[in-house]
N, C-alpha and C. Protein backbone atom coordinates (compact mmCIF):
# COMPACT_ATOMS: atom_id res chain seq x y z
N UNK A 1 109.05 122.25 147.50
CA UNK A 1 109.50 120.99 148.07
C UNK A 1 108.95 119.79 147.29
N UNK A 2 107.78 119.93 146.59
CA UNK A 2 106.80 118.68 146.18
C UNK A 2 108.10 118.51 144.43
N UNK A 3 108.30 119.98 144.24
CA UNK A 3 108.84 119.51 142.92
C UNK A 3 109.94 119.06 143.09
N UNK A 4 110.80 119.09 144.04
CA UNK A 4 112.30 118.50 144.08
C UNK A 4 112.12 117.05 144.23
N UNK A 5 111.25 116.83 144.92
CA UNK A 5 110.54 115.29 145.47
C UNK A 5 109.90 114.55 144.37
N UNK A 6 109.55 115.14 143.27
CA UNK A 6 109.26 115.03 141.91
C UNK A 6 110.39 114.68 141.26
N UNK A 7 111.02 115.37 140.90
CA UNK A 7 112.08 115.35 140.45
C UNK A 7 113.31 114.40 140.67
N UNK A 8 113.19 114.21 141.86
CA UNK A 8 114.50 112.96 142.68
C UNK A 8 113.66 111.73 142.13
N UNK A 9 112.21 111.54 142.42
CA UNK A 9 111.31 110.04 141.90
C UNK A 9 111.92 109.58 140.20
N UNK A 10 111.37 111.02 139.55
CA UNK A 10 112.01 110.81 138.19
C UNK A 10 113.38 110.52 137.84
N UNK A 11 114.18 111.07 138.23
CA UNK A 11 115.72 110.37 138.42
C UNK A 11 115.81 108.78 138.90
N UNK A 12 115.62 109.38 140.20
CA UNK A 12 115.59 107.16 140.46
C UNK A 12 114.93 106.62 140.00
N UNK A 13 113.50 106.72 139.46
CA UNK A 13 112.70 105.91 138.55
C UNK A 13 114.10 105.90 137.21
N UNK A 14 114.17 106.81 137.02
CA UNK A 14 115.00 106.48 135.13
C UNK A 14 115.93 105.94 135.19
N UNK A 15 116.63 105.70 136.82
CA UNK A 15 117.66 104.98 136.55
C UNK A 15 117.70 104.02 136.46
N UNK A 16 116.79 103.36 137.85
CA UNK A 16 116.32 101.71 137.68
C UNK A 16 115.86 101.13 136.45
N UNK A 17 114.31 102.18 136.08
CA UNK A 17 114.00 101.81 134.58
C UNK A 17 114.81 101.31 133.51
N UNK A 18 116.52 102.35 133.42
CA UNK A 18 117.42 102.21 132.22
C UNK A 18 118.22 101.23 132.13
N UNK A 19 118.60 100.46 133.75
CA UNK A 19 119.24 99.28 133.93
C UNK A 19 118.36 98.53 133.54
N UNK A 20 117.28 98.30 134.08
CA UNK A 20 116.09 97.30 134.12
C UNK A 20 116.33 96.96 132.86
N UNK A 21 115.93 97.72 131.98
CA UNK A 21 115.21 97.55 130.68
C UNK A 21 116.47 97.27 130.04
N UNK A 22 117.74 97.83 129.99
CA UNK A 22 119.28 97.37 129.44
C UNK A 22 119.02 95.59 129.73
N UNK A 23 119.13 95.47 130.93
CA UNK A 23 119.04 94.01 130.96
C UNK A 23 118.10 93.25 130.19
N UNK A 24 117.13 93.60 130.32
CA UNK A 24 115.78 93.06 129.52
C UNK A 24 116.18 92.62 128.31
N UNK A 25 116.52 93.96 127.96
CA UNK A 25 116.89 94.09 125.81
C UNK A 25 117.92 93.01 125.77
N UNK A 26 119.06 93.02 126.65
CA UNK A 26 120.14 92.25 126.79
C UNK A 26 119.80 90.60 126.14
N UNK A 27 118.76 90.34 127.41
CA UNK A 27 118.28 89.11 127.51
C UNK A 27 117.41 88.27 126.15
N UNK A 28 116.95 89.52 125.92
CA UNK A 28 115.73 89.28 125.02
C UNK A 28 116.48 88.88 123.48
N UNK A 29 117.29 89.67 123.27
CA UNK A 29 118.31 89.98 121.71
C UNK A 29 117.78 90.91 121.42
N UNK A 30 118.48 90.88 119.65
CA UNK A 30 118.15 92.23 119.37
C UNK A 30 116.98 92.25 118.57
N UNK A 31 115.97 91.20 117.78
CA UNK A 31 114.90 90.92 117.25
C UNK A 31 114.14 92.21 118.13
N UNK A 32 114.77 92.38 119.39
CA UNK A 32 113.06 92.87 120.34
C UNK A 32 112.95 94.64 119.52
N UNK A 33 114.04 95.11 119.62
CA UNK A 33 114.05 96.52 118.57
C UNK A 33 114.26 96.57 117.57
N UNK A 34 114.60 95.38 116.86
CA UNK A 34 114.59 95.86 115.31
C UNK A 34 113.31 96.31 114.26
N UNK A 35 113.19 96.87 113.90
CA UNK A 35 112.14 97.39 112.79
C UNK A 35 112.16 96.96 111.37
N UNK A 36 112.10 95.50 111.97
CA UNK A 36 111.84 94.62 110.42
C UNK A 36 110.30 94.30 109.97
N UNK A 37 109.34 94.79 110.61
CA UNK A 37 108.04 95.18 110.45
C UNK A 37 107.60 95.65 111.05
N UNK A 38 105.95 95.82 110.67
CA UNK A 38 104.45 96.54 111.55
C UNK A 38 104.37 96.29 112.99
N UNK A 39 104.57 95.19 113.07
CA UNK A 39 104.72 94.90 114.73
C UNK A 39 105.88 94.81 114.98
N UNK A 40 107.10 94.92 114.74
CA UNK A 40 108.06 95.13 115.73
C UNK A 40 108.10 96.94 115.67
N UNK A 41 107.41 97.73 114.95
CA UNK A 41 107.50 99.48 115.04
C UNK A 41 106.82 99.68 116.17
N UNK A 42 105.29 98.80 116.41
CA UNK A 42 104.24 99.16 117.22
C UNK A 42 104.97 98.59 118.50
N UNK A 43 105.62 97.68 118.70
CA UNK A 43 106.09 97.32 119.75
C UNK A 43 107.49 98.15 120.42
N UNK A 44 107.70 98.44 119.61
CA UNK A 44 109.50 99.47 120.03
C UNK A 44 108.23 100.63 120.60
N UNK A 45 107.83 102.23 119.47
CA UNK A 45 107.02 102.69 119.63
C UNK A 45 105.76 102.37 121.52
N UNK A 46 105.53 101.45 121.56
CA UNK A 46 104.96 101.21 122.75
C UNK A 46 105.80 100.99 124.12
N UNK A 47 107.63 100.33 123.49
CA UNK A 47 108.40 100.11 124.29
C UNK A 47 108.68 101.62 125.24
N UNK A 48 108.70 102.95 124.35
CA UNK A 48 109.13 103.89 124.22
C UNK A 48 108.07 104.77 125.38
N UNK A 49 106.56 104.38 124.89
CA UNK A 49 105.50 104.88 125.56
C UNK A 49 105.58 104.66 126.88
N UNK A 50 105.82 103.18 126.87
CA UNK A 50 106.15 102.76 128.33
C UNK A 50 106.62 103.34 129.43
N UNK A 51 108.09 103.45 128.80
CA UNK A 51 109.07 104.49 129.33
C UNK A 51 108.82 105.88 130.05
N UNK A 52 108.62 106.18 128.85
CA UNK A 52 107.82 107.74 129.34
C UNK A 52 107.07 107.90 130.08
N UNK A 53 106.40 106.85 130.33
CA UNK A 53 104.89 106.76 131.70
C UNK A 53 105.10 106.95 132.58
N UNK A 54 106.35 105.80 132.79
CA UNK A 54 106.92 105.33 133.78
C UNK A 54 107.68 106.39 134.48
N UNK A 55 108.29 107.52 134.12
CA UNK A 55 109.45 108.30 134.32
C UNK A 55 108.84 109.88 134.80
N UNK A 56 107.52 109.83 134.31
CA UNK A 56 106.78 111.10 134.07
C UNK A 56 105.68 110.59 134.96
N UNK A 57 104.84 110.11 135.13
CA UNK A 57 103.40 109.75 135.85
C UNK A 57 104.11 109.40 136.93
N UNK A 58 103.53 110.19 138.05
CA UNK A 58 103.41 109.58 139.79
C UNK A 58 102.40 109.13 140.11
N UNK A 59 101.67 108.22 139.07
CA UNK A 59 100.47 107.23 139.31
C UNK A 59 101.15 105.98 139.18
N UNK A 60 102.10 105.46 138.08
CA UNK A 60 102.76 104.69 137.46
C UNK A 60 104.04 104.59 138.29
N UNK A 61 104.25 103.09 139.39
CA UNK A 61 105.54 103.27 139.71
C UNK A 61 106.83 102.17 138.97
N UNK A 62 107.54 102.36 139.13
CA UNK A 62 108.83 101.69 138.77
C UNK A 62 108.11 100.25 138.13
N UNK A 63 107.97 99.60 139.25
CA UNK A 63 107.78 97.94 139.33
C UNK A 63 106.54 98.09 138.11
N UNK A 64 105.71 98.68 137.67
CA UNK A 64 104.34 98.57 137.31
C UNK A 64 104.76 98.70 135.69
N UNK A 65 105.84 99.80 135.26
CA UNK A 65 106.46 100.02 134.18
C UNK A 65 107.74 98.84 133.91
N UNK A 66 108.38 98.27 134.79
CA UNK A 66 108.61 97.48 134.29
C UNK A 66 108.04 96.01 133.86
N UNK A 67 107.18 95.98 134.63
CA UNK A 67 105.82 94.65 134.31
C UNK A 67 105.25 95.02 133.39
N UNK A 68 105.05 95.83 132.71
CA UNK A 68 104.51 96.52 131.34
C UNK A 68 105.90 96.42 129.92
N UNK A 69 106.51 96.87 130.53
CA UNK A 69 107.80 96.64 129.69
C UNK A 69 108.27 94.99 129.01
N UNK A 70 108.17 94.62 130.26
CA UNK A 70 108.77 92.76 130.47
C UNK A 70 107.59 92.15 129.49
N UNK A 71 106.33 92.29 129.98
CA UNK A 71 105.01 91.71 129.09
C UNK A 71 105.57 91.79 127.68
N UNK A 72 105.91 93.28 126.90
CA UNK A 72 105.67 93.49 125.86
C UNK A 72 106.99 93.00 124.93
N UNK A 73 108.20 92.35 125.73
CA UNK A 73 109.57 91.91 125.61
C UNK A 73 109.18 90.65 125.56
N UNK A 74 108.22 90.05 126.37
CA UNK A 74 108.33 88.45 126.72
C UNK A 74 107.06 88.11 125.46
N UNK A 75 106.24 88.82 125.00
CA UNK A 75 105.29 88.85 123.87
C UNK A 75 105.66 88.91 122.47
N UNK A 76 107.01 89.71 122.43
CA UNK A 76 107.91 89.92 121.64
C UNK A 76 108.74 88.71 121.26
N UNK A 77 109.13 88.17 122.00
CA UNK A 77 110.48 86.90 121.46
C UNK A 77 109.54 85.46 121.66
N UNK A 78 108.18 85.90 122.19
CA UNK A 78 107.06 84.49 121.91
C UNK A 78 107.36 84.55 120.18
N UNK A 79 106.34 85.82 119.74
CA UNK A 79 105.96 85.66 118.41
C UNK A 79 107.02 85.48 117.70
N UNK A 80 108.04 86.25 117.74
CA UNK A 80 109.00 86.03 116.82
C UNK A 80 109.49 84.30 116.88
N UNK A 81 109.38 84.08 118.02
CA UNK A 81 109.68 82.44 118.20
C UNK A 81 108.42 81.72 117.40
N UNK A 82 107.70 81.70 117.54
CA UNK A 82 106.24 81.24 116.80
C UNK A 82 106.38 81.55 115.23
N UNK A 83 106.91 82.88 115.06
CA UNK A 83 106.47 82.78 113.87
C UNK A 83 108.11 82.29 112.65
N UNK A 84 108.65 81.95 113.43
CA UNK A 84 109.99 81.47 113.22
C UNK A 84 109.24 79.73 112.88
N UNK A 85 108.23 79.27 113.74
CA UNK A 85 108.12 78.08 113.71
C UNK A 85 107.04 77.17 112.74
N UNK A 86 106.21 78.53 112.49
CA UNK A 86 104.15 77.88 111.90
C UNK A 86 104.40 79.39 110.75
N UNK A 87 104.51 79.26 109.73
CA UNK A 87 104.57 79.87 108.34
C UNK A 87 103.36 80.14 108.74
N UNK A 88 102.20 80.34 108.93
CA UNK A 88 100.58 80.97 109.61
C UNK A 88 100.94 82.00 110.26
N UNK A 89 101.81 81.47 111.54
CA UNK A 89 102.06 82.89 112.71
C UNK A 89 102.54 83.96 111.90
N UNK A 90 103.58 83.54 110.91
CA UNK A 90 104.65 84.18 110.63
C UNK A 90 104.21 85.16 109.36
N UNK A 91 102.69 84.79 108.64
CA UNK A 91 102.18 85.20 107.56
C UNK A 91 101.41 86.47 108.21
N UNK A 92 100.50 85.85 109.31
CA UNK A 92 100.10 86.97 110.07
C UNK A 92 100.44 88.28 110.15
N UNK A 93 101.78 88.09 111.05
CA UNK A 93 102.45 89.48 111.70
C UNK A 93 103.27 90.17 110.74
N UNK A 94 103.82 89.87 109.53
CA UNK A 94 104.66 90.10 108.79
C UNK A 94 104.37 90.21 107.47
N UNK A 95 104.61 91.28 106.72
CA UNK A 95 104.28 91.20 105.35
C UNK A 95 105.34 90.91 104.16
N UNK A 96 105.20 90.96 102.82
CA UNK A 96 106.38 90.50 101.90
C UNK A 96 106.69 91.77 101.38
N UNK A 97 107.73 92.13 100.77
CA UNK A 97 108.63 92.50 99.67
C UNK A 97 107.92 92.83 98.57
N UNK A 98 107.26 94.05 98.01
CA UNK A 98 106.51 93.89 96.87
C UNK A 98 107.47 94.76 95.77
N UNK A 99 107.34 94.05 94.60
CA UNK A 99 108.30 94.31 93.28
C UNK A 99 107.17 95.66 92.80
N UNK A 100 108.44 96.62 92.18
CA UNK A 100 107.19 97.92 92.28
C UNK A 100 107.81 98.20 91.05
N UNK A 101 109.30 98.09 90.46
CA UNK A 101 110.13 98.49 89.14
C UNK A 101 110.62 97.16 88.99
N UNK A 102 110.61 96.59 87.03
CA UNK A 102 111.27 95.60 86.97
C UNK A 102 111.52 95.72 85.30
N UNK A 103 112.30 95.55 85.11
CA UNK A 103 113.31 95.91 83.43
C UNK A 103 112.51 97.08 82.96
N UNK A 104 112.51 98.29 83.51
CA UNK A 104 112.41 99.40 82.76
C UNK A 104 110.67 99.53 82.83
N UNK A 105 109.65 98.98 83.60
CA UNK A 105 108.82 99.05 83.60
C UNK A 105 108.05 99.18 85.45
N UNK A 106 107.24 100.25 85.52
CA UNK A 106 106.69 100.06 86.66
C UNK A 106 105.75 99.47 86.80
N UNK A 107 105.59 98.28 87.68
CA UNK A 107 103.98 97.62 88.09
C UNK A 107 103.14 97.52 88.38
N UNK A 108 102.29 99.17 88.05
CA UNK A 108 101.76 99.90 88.62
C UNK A 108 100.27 99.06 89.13
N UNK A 109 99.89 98.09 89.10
CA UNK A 109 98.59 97.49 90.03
C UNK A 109 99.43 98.03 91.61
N UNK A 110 100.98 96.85 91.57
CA UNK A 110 101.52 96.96 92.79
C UNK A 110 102.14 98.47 93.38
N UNK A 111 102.11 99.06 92.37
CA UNK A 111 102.54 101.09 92.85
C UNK A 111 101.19 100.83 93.71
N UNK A 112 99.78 100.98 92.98
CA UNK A 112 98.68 101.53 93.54
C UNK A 112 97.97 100.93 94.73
N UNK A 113 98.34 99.55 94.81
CA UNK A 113 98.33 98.50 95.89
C UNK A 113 99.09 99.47 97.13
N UNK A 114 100.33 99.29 96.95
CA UNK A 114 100.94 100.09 98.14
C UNK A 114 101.48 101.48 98.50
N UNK A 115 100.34 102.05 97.72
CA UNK A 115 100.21 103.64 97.65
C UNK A 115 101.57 103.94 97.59
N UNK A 116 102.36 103.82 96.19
CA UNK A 116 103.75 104.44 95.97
C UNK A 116 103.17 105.16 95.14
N UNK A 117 104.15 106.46 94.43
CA UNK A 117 103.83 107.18 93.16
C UNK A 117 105.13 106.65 92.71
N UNK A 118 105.66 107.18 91.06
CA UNK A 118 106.14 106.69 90.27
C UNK A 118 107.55 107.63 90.72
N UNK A 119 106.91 108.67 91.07
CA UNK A 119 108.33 109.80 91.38
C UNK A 119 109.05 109.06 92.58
N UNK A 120 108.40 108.53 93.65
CA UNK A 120 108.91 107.86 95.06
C UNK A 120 109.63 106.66 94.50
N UNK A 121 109.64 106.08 93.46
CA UNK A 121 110.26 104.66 92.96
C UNK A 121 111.68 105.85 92.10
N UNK A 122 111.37 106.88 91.47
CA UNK A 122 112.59 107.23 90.85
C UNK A 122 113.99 108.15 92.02
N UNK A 123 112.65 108.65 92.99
CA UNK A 123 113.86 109.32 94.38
C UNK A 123 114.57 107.64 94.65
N UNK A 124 113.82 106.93 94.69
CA UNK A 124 115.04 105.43 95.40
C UNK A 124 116.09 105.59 94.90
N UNK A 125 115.62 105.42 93.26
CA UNK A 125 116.80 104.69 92.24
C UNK A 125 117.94 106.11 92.43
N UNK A 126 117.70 107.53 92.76
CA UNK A 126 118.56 108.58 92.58
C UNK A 126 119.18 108.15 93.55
N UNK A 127 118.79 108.26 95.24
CA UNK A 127 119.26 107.61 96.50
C UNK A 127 120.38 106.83 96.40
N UNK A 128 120.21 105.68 95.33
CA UNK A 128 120.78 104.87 95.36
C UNK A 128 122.27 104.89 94.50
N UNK A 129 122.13 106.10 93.66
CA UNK A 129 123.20 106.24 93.02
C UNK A 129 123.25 105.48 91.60
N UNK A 130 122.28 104.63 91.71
CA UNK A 130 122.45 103.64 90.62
C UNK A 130 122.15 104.42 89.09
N UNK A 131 122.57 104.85 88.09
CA UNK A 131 122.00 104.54 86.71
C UNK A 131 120.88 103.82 86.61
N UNK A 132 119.77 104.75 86.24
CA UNK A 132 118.41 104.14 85.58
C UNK A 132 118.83 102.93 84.80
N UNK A 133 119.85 103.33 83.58
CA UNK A 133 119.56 101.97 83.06
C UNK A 133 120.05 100.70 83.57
N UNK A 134 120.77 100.81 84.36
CA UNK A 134 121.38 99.44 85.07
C UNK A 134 120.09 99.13 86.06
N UNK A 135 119.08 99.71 86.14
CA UNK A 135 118.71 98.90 87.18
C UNK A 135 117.31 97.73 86.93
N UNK A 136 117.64 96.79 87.63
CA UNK A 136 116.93 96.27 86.90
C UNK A 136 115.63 95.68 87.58
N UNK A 137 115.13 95.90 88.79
CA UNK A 137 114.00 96.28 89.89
C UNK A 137 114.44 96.88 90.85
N UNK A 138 113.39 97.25 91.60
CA UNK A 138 113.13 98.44 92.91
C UNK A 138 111.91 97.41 93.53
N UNK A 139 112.65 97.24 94.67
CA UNK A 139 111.44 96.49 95.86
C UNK A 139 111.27 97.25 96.63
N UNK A 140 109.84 97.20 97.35
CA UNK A 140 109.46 98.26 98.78
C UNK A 140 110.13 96.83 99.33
N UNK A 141 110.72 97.00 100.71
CA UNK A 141 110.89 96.21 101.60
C UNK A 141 109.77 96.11 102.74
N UNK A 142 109.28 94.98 103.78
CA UNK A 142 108.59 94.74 104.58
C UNK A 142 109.18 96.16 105.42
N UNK A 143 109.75 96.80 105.78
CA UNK A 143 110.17 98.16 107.00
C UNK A 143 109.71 99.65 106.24
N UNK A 144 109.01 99.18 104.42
CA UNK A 144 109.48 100.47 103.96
C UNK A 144 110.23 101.20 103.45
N UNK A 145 111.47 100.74 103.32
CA UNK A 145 113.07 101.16 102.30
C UNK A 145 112.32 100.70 100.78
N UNK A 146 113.13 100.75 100.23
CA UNK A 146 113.06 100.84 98.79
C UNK A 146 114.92 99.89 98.36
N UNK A 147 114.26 98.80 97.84
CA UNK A 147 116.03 97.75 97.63
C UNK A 147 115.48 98.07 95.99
N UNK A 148 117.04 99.27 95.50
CA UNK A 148 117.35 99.32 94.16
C UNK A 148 118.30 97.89 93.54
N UNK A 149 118.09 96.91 92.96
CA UNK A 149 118.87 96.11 92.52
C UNK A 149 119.52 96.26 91.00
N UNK A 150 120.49 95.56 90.53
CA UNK A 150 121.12 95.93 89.34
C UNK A 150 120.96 94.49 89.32
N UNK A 151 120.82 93.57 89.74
CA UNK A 151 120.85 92.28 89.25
C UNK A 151 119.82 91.46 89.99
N UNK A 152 118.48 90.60 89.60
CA UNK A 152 118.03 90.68 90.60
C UNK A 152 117.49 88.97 90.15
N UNK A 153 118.57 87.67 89.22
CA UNK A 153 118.36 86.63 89.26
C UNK A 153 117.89 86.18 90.37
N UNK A 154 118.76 86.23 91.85
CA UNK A 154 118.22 85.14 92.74
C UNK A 154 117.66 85.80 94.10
N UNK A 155 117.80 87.21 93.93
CA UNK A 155 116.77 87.82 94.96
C UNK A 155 115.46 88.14 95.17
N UNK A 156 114.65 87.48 93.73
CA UNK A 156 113.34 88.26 93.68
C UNK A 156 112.36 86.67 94.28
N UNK A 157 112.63 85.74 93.90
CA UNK A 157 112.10 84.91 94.87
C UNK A 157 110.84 85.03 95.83
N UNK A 158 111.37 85.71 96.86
CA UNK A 158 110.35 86.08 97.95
C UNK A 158 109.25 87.24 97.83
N UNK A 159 109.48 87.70 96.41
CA UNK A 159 108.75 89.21 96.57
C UNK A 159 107.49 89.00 95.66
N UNK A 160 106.40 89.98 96.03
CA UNK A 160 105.18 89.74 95.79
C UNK A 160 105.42 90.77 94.78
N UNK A 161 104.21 90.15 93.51
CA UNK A 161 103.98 91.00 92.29
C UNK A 161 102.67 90.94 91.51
N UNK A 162 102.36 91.55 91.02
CA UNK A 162 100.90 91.08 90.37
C UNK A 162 101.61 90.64 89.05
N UNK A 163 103.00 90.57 88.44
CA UNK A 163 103.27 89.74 87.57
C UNK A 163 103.92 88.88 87.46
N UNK A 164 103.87 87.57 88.05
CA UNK A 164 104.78 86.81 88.47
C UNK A 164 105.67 85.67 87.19
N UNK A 165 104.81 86.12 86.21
CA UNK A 165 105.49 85.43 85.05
C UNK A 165 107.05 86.08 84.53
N UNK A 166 106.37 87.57 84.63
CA UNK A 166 107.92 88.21 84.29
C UNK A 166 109.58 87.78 84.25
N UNK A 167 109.31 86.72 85.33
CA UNK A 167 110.82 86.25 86.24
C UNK A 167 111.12 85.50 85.31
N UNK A 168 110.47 84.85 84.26
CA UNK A 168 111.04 83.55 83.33
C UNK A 168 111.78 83.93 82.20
C-alpha cells in the first residue's frame, strides 16, 4: 500500500513539477538552458538535480522543489542581465574563445593552457569536413566545440591568443 502511495506522490509531484517548471523556462527565455558556458552547464545540471529530488525524495515536497527551481531561474536571468550590463559581471562568469590553430601552425602555449592535444585540434578540422589546407584557424569555443574556420578576417576579434600580433 505505502508503495502505490509512493508512487501516485511521484506522478502528481512530476506533473505539477513539469507544468511548473514549463512555465518557468517559458517565462524566463531560453538564455536559462542554453550551454553557452560554465555557469549556465552548472545551472541546467543543478536545474536537473532539482528535479530529481523533487520527484524521488518524500522529504522534498512539490512547493520546496519548486522554490529551489524558481531561485536558480530567477539567479539565472539576474546574471545574465548583469552581465549583459558591467563587462566585470560578464568577465567573471564567462570565458573567451581561445585561438588554438592559425595558418598552418598550432599555438601550442594556448593547446597547453587549455589542455587540448594536437590530435583533438586535427579530429575538429576532420569533423568538420574542411581540407587541412583551407583552413585557416580552429577556435575552442567558450561551451567547448571546436569553430574550424576557412576564413577568419573578421571573426577572430574576440578570441584569446598568446599571439596576438599574428592577425596583422
Amino acid at each position: 500500500m505505502q508503495e502505490l502511495s509512493t508512487m501516485i506522490r511521484i506522478i502528481l509531484t512530476g506533473i505539477g513539477a513539469y507544468i511548473s517548471i514549463i512555465l518557468m523556462l517559458r517565462i524566463s527565455g531560453k538564455r536559462t538552458l542554453a550551454k553557452m558556458n560554465a555557469f549556465d552547464f552548472i545551472v541546467t545540471v543543478a536545474l536537473g538535480s532539482i528535479l530529481a529530488t523533487t520527484l524521488t525524495s518524500q522529504q522534498t515536497s512539490l512547493l520546496a522543489g519548486l522554490t529551489a527551481f524558481g531561485t536558480l531561474v530567477a539567479l539565472q536571468y539576474i546574471l545574465a542581465k548583469l552581465s549583459k550590463r558591467f563587462t566585470t559581471v560578464n568577465r567573471m562568469i564567462k570565458s573567451e574563445p581561445t585561438l588554438l590553430f592559425y595558418r598552418g601552425d598550432y599555438l601550442r602555449h594556448d593547446l597547453k593552457k587549455e589542455r587540448i592535444l594536437e590530435m583533438e585540434v586535427i579530429q575538429a578540422i576532420r569533423a568538420s569536413g574542411t581540407p587541412l589546407e583551407q583552413v585557416e584557424a580552429v577556435v575552442l569555443e567558450t561551451d567547448g566545440t571546436f569553430s574550424v574556420l576557412k576564413d577568419s578576417r573578421h571573426v577572430l576579434e574576440h578570441v584569446n591568443t598568446s599571439k596576438t600580433t599574428r592577425f596583422q
